[in-house]
C-alpha atoms as a PDB file:
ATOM      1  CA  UNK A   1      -7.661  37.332 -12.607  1.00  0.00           C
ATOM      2  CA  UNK A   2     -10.124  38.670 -10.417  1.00  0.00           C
ATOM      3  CA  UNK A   3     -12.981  39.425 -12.961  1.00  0.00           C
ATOM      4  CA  UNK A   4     -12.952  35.907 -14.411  1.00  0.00           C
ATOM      5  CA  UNK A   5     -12.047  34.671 -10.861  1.00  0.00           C
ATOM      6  CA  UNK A   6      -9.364  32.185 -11.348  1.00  0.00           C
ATOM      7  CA  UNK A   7      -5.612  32.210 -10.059  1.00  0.00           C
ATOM      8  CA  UNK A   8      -2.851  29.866 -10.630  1.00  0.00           C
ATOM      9  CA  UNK A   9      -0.696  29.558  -7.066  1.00  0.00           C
ATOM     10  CA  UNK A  10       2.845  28.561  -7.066  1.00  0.00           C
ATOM     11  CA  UNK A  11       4.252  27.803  -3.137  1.00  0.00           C
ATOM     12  CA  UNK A  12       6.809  26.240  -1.136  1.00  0.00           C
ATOM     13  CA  UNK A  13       6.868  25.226   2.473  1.00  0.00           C
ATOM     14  CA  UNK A  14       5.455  23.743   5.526  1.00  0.00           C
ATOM     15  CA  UNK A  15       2.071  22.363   5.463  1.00  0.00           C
ATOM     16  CA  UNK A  16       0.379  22.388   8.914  1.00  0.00           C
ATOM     17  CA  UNK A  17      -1.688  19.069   9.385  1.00  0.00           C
ATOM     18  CA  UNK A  18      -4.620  20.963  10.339  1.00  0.00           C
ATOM     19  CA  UNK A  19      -5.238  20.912   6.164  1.00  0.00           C
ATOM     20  CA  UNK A  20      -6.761  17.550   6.782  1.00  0.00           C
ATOM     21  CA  UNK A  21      -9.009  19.254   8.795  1.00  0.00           C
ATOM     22  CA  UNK A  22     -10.179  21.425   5.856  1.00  0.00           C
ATOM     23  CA  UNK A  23     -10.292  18.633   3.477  1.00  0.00           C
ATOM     24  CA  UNK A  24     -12.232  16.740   6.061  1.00  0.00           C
ATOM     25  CA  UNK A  25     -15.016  19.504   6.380  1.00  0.00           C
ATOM     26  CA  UNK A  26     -15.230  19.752   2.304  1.00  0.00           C
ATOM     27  CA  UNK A  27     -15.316  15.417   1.538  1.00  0.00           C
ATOM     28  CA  UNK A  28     -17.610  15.312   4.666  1.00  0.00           C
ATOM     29  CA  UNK A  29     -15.322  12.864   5.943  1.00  0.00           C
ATOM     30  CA  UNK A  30     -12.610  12.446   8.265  1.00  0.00           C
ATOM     31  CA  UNK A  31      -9.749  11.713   6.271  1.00  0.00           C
ATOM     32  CA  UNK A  32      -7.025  11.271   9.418  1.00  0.00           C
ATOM     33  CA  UNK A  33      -8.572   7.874   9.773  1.00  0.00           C
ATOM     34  CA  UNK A  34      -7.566   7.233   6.232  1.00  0.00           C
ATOM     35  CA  UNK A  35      -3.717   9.328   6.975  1.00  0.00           C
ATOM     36  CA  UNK A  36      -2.054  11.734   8.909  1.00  0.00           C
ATOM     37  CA  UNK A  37       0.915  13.194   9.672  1.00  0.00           C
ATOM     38  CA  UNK A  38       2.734  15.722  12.140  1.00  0.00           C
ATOM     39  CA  UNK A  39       4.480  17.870   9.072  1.00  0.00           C
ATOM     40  CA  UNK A  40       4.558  18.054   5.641  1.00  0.00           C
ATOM     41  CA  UNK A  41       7.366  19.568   3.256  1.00  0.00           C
ATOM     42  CA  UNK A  42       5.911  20.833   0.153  1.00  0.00           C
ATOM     43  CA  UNK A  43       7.906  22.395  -3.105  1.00  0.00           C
ATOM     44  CA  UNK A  44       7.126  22.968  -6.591  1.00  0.00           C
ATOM     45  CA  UNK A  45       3.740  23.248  -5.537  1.00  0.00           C
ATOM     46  CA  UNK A  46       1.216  24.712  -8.084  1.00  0.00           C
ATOM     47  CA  UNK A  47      -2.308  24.661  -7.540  1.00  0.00           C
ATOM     48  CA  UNK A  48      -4.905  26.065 -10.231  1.00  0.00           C
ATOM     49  CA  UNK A  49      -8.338  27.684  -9.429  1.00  0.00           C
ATOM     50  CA  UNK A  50     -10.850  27.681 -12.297  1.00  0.00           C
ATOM     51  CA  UNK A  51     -13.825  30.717 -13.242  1.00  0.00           C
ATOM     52  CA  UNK A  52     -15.438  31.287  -9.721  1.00  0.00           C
ATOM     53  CA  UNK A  53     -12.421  30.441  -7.787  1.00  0.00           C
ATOM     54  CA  UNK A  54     -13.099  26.460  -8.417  1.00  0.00           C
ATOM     55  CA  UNK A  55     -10.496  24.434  -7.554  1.00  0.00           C
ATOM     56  CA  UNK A  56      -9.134  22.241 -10.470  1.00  0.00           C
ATOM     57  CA  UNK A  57      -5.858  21.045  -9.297  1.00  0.00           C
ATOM     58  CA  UNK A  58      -2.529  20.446  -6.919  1.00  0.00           C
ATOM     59  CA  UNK A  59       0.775  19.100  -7.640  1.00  0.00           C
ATOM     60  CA  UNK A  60       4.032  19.477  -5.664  1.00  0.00           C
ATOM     61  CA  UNK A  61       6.747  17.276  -4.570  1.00  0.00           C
ATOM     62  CA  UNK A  62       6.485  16.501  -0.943  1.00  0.00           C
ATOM     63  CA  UNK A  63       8.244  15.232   2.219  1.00  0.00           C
ATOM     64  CA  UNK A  64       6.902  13.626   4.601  1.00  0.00           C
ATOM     65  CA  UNK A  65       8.765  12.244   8.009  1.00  0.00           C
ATOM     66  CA  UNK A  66       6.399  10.305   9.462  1.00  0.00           C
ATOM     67  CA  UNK A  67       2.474   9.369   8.767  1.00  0.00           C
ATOM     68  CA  UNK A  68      -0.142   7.115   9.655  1.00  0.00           C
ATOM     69  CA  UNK A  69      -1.443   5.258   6.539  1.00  0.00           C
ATOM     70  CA  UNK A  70      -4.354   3.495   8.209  1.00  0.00           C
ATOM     71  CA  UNK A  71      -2.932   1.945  11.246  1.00  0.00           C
ATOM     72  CA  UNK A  72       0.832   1.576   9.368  1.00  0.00           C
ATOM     73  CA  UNK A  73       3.475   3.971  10.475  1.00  0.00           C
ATOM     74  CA  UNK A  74       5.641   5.039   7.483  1.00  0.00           C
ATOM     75  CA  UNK A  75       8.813   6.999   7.539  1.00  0.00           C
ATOM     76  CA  UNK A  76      10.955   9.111   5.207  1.00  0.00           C
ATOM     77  CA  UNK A  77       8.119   9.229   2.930  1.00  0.00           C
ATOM     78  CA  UNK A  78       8.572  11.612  -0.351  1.00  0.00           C
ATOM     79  CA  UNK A  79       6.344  11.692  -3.467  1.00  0.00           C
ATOM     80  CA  UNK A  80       5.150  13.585  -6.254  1.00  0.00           C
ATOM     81  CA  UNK A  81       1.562  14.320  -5.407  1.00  0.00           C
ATOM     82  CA  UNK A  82      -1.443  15.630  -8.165  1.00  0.00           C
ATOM     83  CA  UNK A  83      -4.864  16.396  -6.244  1.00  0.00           C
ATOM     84  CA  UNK A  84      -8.025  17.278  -8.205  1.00  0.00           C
ATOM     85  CA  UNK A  85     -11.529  17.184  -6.593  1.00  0.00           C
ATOM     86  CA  UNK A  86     -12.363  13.853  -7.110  1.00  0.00           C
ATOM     87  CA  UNK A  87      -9.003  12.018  -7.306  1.00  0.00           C
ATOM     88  CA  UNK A  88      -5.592  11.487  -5.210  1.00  0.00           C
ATOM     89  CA  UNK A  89      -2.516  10.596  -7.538  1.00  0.00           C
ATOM     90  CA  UNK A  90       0.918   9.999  -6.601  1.00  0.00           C
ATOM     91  CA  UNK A  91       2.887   8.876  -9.764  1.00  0.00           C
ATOM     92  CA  UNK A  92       6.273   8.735  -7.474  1.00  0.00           C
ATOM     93  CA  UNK A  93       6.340   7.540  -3.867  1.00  0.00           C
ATOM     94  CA  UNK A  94       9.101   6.227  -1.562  1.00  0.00           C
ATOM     95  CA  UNK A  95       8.572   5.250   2.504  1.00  0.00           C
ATOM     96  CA  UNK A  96       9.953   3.196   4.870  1.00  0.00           C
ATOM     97  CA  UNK A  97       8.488   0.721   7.632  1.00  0.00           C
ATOM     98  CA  UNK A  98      11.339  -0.131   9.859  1.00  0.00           C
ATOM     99  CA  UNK A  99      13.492  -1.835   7.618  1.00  0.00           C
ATOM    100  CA  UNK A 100      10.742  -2.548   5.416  1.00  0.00           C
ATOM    101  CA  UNK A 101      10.960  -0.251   1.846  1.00  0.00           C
ATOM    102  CA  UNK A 102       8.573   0.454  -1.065  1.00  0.00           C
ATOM    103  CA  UNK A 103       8.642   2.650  -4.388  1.00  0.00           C
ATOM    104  CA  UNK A 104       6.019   3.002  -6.762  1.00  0.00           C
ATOM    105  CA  UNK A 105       3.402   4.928  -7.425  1.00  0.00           C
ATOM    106  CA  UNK A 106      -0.777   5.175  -5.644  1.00  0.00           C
ATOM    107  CA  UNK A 107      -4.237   6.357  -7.047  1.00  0.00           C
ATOM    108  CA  UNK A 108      -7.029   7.064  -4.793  1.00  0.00           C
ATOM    109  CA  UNK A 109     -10.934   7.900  -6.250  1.00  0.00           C
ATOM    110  CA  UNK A 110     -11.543  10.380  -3.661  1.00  0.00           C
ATOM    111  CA  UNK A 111     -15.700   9.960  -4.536  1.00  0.00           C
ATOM    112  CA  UNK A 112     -15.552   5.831  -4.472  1.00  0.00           C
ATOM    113  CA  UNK A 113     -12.630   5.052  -1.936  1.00  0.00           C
ATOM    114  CA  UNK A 114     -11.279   2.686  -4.631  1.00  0.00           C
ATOM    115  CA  UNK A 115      -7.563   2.413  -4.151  1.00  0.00           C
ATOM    116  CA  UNK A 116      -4.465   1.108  -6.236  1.00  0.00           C
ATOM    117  CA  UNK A 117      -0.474   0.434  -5.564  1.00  0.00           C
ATOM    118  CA  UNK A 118       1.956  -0.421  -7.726  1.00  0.00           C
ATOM    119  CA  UNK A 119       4.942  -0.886  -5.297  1.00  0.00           C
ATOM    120  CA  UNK A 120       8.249  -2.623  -5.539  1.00  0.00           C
ATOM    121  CA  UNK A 121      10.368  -2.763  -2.471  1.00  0.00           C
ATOM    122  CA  UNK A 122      11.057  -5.100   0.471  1.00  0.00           C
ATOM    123  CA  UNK A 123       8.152  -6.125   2.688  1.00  0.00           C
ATOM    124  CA  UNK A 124       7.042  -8.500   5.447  1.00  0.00           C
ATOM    125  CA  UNK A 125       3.499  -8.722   5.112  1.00  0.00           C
ATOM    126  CA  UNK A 126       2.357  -8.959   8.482  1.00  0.00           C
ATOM    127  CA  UNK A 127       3.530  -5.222   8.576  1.00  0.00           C
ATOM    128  CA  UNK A 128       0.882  -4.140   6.464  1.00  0.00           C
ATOM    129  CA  UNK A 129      -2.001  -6.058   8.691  1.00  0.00           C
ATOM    130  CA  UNK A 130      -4.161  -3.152   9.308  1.00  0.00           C
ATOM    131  CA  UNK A 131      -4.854  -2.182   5.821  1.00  0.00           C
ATOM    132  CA  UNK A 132      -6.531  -6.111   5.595  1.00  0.00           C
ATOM    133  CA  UNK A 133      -7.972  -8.242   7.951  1.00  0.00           C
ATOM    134  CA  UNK A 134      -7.660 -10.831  10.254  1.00  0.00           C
ATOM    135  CA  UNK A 135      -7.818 -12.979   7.720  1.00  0.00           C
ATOM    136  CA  UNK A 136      -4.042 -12.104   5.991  1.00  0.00           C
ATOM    137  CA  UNK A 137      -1.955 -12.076   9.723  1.00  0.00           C
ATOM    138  CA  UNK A 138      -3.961 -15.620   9.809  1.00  0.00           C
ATOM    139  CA  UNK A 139      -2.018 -16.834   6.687  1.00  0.00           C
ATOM    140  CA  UNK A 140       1.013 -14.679   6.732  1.00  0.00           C
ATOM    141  CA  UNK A 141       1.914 -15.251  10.824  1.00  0.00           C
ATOM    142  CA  UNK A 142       3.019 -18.513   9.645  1.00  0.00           C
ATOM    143  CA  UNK A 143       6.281 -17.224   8.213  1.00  0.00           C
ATOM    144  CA  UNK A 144       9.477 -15.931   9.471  1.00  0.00           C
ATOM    145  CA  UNK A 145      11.834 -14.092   7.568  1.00  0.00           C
ATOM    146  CA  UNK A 146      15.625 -14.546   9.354  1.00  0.00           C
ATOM    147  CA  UNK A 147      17.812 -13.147   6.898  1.00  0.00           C
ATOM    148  CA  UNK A 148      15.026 -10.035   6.202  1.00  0.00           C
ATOM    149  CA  UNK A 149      12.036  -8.830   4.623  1.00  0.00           C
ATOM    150  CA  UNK A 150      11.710 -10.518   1.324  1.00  0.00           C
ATOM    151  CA  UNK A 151      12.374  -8.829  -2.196  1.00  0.00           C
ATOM    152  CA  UNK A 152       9.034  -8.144  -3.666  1.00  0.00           C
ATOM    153  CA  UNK A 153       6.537  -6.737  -6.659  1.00  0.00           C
ATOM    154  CA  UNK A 154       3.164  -5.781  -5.800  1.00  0.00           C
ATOM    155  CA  UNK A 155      -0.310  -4.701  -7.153  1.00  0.00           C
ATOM    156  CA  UNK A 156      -2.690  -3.975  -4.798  1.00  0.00           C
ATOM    157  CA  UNK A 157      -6.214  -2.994  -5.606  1.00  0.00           C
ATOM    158  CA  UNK A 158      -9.211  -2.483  -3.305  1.00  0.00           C
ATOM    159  CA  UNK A 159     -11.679  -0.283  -1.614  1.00  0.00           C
ATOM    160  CA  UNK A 160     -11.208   1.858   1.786  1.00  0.00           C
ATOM    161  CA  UNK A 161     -13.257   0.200   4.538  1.00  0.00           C
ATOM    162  CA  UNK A 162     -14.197  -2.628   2.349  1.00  0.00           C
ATOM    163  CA  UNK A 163     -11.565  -5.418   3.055  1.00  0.00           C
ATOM    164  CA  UNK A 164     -13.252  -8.175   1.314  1.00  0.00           C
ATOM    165  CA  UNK A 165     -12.959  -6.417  -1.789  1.00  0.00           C
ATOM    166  CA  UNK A 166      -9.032  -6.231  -1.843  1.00  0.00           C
ATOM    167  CA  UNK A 167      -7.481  -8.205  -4.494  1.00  0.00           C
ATOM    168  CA  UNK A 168      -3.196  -8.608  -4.621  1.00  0.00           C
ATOM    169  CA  UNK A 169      -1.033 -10.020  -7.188  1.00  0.00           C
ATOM    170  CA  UNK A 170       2.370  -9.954  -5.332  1.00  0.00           C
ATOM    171  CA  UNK A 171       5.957 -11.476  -6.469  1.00  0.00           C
ATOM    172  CA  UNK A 172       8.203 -12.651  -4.224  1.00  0.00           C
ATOM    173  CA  UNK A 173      11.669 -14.237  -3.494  1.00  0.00           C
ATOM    174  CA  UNK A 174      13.763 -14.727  -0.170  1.00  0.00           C
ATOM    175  CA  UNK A 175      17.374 -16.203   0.164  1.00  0.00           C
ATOM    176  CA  UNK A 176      15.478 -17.959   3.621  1.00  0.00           C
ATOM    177  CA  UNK A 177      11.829 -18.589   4.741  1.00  0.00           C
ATOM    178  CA  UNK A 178      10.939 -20.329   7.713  1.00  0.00           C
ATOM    179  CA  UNK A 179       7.692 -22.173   7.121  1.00  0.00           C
ATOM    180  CA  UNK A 180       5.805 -23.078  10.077  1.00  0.00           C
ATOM    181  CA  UNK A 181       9.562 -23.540  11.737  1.00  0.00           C
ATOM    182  CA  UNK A 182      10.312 -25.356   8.446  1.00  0.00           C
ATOM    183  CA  UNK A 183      13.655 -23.263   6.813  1.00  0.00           C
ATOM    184  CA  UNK A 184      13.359 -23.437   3.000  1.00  0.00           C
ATOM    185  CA  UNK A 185      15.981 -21.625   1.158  1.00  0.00           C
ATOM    186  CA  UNK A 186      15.745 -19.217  -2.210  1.00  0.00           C
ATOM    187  CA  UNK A 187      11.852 -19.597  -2.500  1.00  0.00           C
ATOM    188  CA  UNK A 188      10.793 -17.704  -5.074  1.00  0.00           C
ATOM    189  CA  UNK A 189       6.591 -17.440  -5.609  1.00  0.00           C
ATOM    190  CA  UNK A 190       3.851 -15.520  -7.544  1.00  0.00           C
ATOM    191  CA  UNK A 191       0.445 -15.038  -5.666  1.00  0.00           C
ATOM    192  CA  UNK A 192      -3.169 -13.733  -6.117  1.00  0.00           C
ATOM    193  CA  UNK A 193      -4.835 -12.711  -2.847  1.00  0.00           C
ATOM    194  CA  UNK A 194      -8.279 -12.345  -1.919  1.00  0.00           C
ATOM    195  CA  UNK A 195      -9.814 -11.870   1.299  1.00  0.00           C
ATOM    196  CA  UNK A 196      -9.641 -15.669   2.728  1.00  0.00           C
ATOM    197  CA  UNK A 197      -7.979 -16.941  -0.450  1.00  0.00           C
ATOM    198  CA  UNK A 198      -4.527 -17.104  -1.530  1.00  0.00           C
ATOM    199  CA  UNK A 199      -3.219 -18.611  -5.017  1.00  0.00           C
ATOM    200  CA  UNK A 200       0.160 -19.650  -5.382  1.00  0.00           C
ATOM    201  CA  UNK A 201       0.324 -19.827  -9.367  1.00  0.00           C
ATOM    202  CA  UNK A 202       3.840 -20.571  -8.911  1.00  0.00           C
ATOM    203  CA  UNK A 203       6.071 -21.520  -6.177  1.00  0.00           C
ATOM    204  CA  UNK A 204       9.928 -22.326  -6.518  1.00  0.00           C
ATOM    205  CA  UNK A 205      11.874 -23.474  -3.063  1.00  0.00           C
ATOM    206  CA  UNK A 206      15.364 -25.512  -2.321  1.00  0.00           C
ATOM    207  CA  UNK A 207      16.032 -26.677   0.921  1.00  0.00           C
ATOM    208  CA  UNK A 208      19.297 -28.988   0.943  1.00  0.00           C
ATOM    209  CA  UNK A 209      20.294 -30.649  -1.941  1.00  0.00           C
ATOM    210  CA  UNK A 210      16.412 -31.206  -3.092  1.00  0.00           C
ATOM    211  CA  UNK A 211      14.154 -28.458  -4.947  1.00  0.00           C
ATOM    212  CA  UNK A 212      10.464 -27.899  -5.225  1.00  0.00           C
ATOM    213  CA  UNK A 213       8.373 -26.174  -8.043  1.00  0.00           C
ATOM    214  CA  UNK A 214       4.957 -26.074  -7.814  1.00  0.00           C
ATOM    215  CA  UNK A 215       1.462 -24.576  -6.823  1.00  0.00           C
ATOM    216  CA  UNK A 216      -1.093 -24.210  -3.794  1.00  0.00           C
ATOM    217  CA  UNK A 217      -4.476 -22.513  -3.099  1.00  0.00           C
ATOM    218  CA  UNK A 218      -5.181 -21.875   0.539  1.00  0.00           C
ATOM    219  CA  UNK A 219      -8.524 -20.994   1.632  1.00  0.00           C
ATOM    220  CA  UNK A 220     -10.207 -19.571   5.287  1.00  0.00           C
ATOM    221  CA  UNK A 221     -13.958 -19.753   6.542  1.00  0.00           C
ATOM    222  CA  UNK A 222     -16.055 -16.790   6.978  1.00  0.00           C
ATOM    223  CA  UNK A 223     -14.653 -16.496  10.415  1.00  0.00           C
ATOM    224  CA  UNK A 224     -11.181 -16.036   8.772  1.00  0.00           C
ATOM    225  CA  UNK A 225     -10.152 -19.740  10.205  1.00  0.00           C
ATOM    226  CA  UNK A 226      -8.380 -22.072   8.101  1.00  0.00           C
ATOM    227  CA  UNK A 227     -10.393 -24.286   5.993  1.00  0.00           C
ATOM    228  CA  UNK A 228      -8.299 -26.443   3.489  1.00  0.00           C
ATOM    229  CA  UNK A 229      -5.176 -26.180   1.563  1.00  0.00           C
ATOM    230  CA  UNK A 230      -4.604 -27.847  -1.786  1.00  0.00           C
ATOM    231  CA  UNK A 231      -0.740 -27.955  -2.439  1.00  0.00           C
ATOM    232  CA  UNK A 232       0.881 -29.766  -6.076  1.00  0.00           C
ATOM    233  CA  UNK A 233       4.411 -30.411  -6.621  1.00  0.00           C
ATOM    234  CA  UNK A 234       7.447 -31.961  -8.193  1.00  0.00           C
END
């Protein structure tokens, strides 16, 4: 309508990466250190354009190959994807990280940088490093995973380039953990994570003929160095 100036566009297609670019210019910030990619599939896209040509907002299904999620390489990612000024929404999302999986969905305030997953999937963590700090390969580089990444449910919560602030709730079961080269077999746990701090609220293991249930609460110094670890069982 070009005397109220607004416009509805429906599109399929390739997306050049050089959007992020654009975006970049308009949030006054550059979003490839956030993610990129090297192409984009886009269908069912519909973007709406309020009175003065104001953008209101984008949905489409997309497909991407391969990205860069700060610092982790995904693959086959697809997801439904709803972008309005202020806010990044992707109520269905599937990618891959080696042999590493997650669905679920993400919301991103575009103004605040505050972030949230809901994933379920299959995950080591020490894949996902870069999106923490040192302080989580400090904790997690103590376990090996033989038979594979570990079935798990996770909610992830946080603020871009804030680390400290990320919180985690994450369930999580393995046929086979190896525990500082100790095997334990069909461990089963529930944790909170903070920055330097890691709850166990529960904590089921066999190894043998004997089982464990219990609890622990591991905490790091400021210089993300290990600092005590209070552990309760029967």
């Amino acid at each position: 309508d070009l005397e109220a100036g607004t416009a509805r566009v429906k599109f399929d297609g390739a997306i050049s990466p050089r959007v992020l670019d654009v975006i970049s210019a308009r949030v006054g910030r550059d979003v490839r250190r956030y993610y990129d990619f090297d192409a984009l599939e886009a269908g069912d896209g519909d973007a709406n354009f309020g009175p003065g040509w104001k953008f209101e907002k984008l949905s489409a299904r997309v497909r991407v190959p391969r990205m860069n999620s700060y610092g982790v390489i995904m693959e086959d990612g697809r997801a439904r994807v709803e972008l309005e000024p202020h806010r990044f929404y992707s109520p269905e999302a599937y990618a891959r990280v080696g042999d590493n999986f997650a669905r679920g969905t993400y919301e991103h305030n575009l103004r605040t940088h505050e972030y949230r997953f809901l994933l379920t999937g299959r995950l080591r963590p020490l894949e996902i490093s870069p999106w923490f700090g040192p302080w989580w390969p400090n904790f997690f580089e103590r376990l090996e995973f033989p038979l594979g990444p570990p079935d798990a449910s996770v909610e992830v919560t946080g603020v871009w380039r804030q680390g400290r602030q990320s919180k985690l709730f994450v369930y999580g079961e393995t046929p086979r953990v190896l525990f500082r080269g100790a095997p334990l077999d069909q461990t089963r746990t529930r944790l909170f994570i903070r920055p330097g701090h890691i709850d166990a609220l529960q904590l089921s293991t066999a190894s043998g003929e004997g089982t464990t249930h219990g609890t622990f609460t591991y905490r790091a110094n400021l210089d993300n160095e290990w600092e005590s670890l209070d552990f309760a069982a029967e």
